[in-house]
C-alpha atoms as a PDB file:
ATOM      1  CA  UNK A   1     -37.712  12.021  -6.933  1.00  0.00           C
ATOM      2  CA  UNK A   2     -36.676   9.882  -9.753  1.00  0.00           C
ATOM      3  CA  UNK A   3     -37.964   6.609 -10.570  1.00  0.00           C
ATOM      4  CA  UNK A   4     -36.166   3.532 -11.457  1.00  0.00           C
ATOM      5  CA  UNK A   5     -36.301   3.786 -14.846  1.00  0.00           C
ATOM      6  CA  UNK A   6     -34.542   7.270 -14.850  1.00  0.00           C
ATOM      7  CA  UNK A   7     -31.978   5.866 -12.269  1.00  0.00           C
ATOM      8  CA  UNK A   8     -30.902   3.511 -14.037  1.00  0.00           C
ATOM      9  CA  UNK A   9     -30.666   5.349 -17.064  1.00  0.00           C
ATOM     10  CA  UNK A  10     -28.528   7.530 -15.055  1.00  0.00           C
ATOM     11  CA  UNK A  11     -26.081   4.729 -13.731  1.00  0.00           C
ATOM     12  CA  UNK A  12     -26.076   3.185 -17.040  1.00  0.00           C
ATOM     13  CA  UNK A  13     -25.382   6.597 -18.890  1.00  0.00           C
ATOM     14  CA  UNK A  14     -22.772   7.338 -16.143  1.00  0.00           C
ATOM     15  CA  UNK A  15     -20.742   3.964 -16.955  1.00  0.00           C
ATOM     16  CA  UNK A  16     -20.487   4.443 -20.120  1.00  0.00           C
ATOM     17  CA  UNK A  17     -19.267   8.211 -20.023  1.00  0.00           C
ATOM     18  CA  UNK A  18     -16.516   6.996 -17.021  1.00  0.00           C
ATOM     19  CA  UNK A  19     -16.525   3.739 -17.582  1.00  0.00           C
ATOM     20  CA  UNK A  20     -15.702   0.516 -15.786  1.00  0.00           C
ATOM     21  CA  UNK A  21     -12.410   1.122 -14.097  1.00  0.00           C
ATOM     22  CA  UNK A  22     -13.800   5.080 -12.723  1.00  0.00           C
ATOM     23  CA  UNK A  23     -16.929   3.828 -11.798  1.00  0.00           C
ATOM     24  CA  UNK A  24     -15.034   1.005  -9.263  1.00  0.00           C
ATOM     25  CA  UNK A  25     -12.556   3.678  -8.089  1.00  0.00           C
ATOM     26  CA  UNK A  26     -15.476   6.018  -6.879  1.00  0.00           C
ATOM     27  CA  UNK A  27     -17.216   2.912  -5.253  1.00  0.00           C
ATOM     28  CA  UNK A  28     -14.086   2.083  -3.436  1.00  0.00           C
ATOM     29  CA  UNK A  29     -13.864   6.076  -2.500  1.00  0.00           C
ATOM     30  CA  UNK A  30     -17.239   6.342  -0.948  1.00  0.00           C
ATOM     31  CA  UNK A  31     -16.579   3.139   0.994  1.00  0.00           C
ATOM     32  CA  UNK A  32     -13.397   4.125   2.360  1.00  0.00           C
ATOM     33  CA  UNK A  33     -15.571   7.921   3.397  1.00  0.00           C
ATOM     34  CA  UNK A  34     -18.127   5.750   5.268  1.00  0.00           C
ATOM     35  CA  UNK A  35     -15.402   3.779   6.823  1.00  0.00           C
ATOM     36  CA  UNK A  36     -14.218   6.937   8.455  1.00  0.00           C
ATOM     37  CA  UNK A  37     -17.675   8.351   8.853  1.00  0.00           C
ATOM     38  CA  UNK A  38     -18.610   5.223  10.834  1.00  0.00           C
ATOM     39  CA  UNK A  39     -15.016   5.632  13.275  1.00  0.00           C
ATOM     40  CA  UNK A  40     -15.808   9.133  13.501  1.00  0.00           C
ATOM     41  CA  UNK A  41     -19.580   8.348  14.809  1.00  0.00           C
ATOM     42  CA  UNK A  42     -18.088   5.465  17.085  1.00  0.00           C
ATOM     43  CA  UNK A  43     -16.041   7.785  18.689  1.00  0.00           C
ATOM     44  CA  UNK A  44     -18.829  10.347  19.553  1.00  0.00           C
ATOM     45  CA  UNK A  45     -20.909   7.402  20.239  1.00  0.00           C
ATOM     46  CA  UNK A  46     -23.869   8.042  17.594  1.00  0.00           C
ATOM     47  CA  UNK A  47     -23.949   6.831  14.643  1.00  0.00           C
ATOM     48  CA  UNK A  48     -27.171   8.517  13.373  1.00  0.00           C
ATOM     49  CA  UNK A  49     -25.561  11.724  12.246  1.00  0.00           C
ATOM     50  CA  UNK A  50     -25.568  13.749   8.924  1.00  0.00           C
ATOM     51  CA  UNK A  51     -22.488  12.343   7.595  1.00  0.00           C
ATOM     52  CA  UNK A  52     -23.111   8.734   8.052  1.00  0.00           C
ATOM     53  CA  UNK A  53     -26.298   9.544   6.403  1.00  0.00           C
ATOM     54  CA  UNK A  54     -24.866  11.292   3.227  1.00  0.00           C
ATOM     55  CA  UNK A  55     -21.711   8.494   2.836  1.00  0.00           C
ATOM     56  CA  UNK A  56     -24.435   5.389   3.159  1.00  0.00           C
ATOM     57  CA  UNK A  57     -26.128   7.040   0.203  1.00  0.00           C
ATOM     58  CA  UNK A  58     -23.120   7.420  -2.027  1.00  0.00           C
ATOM     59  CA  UNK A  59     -22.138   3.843  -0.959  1.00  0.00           C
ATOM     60  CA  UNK A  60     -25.636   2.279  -1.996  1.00  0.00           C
ATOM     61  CA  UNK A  61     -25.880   4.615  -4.978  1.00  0.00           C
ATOM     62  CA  UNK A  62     -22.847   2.902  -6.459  1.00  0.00           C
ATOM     63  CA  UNK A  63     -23.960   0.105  -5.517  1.00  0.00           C
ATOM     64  CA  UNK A  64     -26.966   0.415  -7.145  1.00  0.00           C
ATOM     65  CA  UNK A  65     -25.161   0.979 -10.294  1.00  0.00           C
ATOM     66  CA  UNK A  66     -22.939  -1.865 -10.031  1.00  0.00           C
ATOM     67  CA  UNK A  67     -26.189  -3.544  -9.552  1.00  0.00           C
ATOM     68  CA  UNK A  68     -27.647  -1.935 -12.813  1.00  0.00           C
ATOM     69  CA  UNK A  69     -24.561  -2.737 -14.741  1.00  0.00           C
ATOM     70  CA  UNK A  70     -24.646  -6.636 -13.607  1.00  0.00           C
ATOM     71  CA  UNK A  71     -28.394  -7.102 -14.507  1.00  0.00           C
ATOM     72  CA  UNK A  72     -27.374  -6.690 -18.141  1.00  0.00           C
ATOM     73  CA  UNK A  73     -24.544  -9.949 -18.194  1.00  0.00           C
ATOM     74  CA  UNK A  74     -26.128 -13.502 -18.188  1.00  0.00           C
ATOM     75  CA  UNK A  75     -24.615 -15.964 -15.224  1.00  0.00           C
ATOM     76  CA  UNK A  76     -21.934 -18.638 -15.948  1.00  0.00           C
ATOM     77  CA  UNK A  77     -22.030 -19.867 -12.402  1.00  0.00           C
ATOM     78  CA  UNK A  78     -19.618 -23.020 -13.418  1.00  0.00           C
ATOM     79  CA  UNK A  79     -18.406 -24.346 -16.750  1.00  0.00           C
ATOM     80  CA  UNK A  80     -20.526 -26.896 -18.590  1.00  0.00           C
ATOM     81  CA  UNK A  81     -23.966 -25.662 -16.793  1.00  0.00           C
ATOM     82  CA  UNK A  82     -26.702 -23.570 -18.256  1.00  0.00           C
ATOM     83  CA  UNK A  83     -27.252 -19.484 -18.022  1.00  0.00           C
ATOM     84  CA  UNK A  84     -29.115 -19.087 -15.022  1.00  0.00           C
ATOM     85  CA  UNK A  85     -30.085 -15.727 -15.153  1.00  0.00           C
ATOM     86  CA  UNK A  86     -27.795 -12.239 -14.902  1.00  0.00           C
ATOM     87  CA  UNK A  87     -24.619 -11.569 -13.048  1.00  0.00           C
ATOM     88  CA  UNK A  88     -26.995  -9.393 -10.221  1.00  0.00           C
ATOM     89  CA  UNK A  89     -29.161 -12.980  -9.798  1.00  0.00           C
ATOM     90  CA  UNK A  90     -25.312 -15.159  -8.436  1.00  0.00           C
ATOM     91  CA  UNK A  91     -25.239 -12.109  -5.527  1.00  0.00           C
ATOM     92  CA  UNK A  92     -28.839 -12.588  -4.829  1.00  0.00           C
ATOM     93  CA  UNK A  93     -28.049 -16.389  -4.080  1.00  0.00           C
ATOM     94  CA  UNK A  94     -25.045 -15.007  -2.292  1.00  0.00           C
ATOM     95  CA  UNK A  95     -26.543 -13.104  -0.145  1.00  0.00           C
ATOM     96  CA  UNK A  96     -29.473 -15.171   1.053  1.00  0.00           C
ATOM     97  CA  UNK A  97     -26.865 -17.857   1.657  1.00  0.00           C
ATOM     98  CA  UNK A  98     -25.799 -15.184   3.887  1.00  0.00           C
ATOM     99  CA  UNK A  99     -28.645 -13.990   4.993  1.00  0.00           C
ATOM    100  CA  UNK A 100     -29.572 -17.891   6.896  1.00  0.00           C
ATOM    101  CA  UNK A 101     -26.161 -18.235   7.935  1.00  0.00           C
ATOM    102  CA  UNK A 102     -26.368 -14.443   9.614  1.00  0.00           C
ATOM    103  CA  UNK A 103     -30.030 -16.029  10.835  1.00  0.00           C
ATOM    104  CA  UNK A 104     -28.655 -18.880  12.142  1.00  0.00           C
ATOM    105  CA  UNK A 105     -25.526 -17.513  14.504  1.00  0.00           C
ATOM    106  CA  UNK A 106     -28.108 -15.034  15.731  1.00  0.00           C
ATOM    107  CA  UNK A 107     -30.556 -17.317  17.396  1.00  0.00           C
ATOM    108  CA  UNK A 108     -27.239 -19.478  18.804  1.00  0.00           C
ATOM    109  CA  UNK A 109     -25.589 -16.359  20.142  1.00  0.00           C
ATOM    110  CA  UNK A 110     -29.287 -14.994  21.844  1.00  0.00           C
ATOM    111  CA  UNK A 111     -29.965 -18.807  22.948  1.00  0.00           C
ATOM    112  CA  UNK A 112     -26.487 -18.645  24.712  1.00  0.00           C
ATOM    113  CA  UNK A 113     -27.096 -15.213  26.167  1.00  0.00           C
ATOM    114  CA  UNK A 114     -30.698 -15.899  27.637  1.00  0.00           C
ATOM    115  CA  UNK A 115     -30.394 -19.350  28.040  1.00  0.00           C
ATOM    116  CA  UNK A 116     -27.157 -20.628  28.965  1.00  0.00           C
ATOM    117  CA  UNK A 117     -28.269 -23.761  30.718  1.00  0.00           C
ATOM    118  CA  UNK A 118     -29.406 -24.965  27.330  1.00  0.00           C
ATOM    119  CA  UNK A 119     -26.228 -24.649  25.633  1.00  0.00           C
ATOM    120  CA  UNK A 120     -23.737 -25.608  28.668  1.00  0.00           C
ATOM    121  CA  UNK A 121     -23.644 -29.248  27.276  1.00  0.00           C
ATOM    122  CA  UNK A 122     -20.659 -30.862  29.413  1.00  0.00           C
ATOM    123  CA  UNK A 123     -20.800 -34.364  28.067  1.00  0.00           C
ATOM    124  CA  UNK A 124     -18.403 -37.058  29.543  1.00  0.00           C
ATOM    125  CA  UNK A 125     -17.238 -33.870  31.872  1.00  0.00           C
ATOM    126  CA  UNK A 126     -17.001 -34.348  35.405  1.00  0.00           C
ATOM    127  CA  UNK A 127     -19.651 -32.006  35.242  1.00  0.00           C
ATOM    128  CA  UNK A 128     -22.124 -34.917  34.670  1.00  0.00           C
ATOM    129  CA  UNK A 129     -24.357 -35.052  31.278  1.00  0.00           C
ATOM    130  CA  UNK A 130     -27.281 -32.522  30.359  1.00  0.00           C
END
């Protein structure tokens, strides 16, 4: 099994043999295969088969080199304001933002589902107040 230092080697040595442009293509290619792996497995009902398997790992292994790749840029988030770490660092704010929002509509939709009474508010309804 490799370790990270030899992966990313790898990603970064694979970049810069089919650079930028190649590299985005074959993301967009193993997407669109796990796309159609995934309505495949919906259809049968399972998605814990070999092929969803084997396109989630060429999907996150271009991801992880789009990852590598962004590490190595510094972060302009807006003009006039200081370098605040790498390209990779502005997803990582992303997705946490993400991450409470997610968070968030998942306790509302579950309070809603097991507790409706709590979240039937009918105010100035002639339903009455709660």
């Amino acid at each position: 099994m490799m370790n990270r230092q030899e992966r990313e080697q790898l990603y970064n040595t694979a970049w810069k043999h089919w650079g930028a442009e190649a590299q985005a293509d074959q993301l967009i290619e193993e997407m669109s295969e796990l796309i159609h792996a995934l309505i495949a497995a919906r259809r049968n009902n399972t998605f814990y088969t070999y092929a969803v398997s084997e396109e989630i790992a060429d999907v996150t292994i271009c991801l992880e080199q789009f990852e590598v790749r962004m590490r190595d840029f510094p972060t302009f988030d807006k003009p006039g304001i200081e370098v605040t770490g790498c390209i990779y660092d502005q997803v990582e704010r992303i997705k946490e933002a993400k991450l409470l929002r997610l968070q968030e509509r998942l306790f509302q939709s579950m309070e809603e589902k097991h507790f409706p009474e709590l979240t039937d508010v009918t105010i100035g309804t002639a339903g009455g107040n709660r």
